[in-house]
C-alpha atoms as a PDB file:
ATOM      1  CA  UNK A   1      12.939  -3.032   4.478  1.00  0.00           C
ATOM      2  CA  UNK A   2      15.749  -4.335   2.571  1.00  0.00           C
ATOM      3  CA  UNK A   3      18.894  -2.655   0.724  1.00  0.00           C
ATOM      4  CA  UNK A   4      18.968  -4.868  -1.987  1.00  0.00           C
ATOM      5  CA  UNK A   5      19.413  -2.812  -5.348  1.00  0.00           C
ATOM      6  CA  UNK A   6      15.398  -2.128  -7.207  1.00  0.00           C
ATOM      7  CA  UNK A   7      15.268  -1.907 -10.772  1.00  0.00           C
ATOM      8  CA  UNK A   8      14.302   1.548 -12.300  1.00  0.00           C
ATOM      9  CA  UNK A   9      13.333   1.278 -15.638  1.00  0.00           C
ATOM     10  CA  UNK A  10      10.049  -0.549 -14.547  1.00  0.00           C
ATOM     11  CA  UNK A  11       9.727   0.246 -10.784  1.00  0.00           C
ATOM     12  CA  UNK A  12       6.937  -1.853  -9.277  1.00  0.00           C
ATOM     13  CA  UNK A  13       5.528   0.694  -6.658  1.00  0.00           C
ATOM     14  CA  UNK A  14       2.413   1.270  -6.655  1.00  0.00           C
ATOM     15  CA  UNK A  15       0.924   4.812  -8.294  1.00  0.00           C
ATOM     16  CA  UNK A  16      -2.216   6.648  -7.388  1.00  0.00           C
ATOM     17  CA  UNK A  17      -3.505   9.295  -9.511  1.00  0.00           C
ATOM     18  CA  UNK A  18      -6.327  11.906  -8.602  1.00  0.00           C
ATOM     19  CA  UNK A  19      -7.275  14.844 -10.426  1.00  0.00           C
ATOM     20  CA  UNK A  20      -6.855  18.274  -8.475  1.00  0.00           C
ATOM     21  CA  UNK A  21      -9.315  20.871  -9.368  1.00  0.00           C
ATOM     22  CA  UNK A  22      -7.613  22.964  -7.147  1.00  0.00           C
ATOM     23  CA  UNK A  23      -4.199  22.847  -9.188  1.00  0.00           C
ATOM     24  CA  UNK A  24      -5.808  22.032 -11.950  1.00  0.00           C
ATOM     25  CA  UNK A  25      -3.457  18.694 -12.812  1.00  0.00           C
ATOM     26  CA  UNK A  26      -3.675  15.431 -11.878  1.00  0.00           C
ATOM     27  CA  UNK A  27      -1.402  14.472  -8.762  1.00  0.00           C
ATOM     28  CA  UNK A  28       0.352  11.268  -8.531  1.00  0.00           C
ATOM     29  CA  UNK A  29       1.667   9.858  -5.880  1.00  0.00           C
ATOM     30  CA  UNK A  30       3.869   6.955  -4.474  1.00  0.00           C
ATOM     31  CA  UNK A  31       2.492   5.422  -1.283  1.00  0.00           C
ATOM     32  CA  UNK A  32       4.891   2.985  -0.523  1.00  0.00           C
ATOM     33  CA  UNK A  33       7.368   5.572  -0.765  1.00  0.00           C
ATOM     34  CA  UNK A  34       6.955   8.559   1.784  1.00  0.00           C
ATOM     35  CA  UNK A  35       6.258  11.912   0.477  1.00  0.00           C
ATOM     36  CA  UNK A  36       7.340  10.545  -3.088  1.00  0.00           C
ATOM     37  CA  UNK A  37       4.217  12.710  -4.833  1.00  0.00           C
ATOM     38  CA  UNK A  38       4.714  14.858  -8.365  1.00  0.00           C
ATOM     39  CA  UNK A  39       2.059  15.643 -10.950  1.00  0.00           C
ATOM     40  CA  UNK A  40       1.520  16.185 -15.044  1.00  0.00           C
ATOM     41  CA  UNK A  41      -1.337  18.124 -17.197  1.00  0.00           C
ATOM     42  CA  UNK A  42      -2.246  14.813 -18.350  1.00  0.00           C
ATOM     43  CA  UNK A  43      -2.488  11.537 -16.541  1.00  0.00           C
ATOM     44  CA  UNK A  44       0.109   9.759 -19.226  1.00  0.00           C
ATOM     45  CA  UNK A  45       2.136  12.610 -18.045  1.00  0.00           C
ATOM     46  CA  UNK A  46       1.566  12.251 -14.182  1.00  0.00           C
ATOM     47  CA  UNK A  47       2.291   8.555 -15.261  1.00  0.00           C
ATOM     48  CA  UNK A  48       5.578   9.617 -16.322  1.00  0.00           C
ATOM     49  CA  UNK A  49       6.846  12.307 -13.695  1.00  0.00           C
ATOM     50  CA  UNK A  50       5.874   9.454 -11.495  1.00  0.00           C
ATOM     51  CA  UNK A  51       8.368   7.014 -13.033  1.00  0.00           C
ATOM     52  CA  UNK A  52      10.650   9.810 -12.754  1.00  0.00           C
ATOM     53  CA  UNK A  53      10.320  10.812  -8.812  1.00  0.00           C
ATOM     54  CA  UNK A  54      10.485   6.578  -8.003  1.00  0.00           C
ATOM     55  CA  UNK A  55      14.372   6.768  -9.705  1.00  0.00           C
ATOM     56  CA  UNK A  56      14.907  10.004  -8.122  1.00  0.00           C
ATOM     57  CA  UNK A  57      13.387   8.841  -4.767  1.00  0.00           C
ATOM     58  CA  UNK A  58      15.385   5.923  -4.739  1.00  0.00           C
ATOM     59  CA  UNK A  59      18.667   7.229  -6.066  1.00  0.00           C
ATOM     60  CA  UNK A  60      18.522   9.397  -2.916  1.00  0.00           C
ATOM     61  CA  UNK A  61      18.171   6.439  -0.613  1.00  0.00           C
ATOM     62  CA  UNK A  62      20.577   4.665  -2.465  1.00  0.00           C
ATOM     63  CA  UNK A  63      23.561   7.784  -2.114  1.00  0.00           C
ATOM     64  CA  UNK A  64      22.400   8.131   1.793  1.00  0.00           C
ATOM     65  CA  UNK A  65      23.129   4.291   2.388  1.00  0.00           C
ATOM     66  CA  UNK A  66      19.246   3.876   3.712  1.00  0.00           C
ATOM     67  CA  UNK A  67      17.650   0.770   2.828  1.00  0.00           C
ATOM     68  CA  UNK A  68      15.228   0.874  -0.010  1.00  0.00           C
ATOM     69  CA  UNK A  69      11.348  -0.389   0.885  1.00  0.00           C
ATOM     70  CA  UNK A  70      10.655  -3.075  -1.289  1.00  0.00           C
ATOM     71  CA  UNK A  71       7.401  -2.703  -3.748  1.00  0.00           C
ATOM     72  CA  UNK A  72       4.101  -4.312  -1.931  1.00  0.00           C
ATOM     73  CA  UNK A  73       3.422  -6.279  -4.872  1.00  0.00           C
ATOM     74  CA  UNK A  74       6.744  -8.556  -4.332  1.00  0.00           C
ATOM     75  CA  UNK A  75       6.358  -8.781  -0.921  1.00  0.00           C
ATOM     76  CA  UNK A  76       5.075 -12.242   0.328  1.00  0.00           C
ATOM     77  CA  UNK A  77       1.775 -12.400   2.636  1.00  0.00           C
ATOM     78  CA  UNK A  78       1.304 -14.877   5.561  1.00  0.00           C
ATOM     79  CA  UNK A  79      -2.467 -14.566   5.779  1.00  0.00           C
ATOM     80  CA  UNK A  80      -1.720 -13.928   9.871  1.00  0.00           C
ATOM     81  CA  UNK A  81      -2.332 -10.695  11.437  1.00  0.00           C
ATOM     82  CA  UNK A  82      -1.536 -10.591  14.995  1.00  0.00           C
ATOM     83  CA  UNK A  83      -4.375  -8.362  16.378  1.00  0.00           C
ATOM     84  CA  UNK A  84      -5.686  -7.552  19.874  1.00  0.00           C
ATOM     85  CA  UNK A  85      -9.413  -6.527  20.384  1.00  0.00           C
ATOM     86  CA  UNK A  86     -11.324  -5.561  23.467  1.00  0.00           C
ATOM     87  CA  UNK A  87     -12.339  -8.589  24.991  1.00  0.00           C
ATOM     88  CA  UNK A  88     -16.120  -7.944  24.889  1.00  0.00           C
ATOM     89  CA  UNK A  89     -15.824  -7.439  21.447  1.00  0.00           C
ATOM     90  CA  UNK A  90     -13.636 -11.255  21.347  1.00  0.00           C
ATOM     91  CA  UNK A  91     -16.380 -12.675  22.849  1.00  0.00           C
ATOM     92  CA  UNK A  92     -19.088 -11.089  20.571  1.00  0.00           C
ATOM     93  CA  UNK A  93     -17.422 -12.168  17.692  1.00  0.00           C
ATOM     94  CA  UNK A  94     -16.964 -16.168  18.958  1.00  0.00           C
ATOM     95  CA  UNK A  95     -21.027 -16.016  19.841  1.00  0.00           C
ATOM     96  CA  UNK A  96     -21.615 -15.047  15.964  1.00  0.00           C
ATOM     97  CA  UNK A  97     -19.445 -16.842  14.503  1.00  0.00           C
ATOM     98  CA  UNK A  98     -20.324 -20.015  16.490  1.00  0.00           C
ATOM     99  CA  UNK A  99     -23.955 -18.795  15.639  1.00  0.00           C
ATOM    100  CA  UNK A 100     -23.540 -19.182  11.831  1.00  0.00           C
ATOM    101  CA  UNK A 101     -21.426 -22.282  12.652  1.00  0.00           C
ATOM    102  CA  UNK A 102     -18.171 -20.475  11.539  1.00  0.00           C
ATOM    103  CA  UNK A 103     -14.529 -20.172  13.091  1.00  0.00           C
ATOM    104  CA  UNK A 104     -13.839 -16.970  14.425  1.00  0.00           C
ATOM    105  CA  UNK A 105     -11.109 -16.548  11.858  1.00  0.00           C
ATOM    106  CA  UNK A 106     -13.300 -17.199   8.971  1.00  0.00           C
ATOM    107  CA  UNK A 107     -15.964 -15.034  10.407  1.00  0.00           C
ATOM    108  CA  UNK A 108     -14.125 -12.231  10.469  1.00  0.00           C
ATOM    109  CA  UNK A 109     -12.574 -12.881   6.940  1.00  0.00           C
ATOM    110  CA  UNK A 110     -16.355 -13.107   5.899  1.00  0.00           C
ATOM    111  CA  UNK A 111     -16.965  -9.743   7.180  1.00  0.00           C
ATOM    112  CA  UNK A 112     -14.175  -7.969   6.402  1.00  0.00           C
ATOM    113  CA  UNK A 113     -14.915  -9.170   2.552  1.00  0.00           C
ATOM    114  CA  UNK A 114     -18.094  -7.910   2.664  1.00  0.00           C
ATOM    115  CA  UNK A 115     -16.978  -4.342   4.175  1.00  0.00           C
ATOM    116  CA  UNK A 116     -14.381  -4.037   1.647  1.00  0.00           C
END
């Protein structure tokens, strides 16, 4: 997280919007920014209140001197994740990987792909 200042006439966060059939209104919601959720009769509304609860959301960081979570979509990826696995699972994955002639690393990238 970094403190650096985000602008807020076109925040970069990401915005999911679902309709509620139990409010009857769609809900949107902020998910880089924690409990940052409103909602709107319409989705261009929801859309809106949305822009609305990011300044709000971030104002309030902002006046409490916390540091503000930069947007996903600026952030830069490696391509590494550190993970650790059971180690019977390790060694099933290096047998089918080296089965379809693959790295283990591109095997699971393969798979992963396909699953998502």
């Amino acid at each position: 997280m970094t403190k650096k200042k985000i602008e807020k006439d076109s925040p970069k966060y990401r915005v999911d919007i679902v309709w509620s059939a139990e409010d009857h209104c769609y809900i949107a919601s902020v998910p880089e920014l924690p409990n940052c959720q409103t909602h709107g009769g319409t989705m261009e509304e929801a859309v809106a209140m949305a822009k609305e609860a990011i300044e709000g959301y971030l104002d309030t960081l902002e006046k409490e001197g916390l540091p503000i979570p930069p947007p996903l979509s600026e952030k830069k990826f490696s391509g590494k994740i550190p993970l650790r696995i059971d180690p019977t699972l390790h060694r099933d994955l290096v047998v089918k990987a080296s089965i379809k002639g693959m790295s283990v690393n591109k095997y699971i990238e393969q798979r992963l792909k396909k699953s998502g």
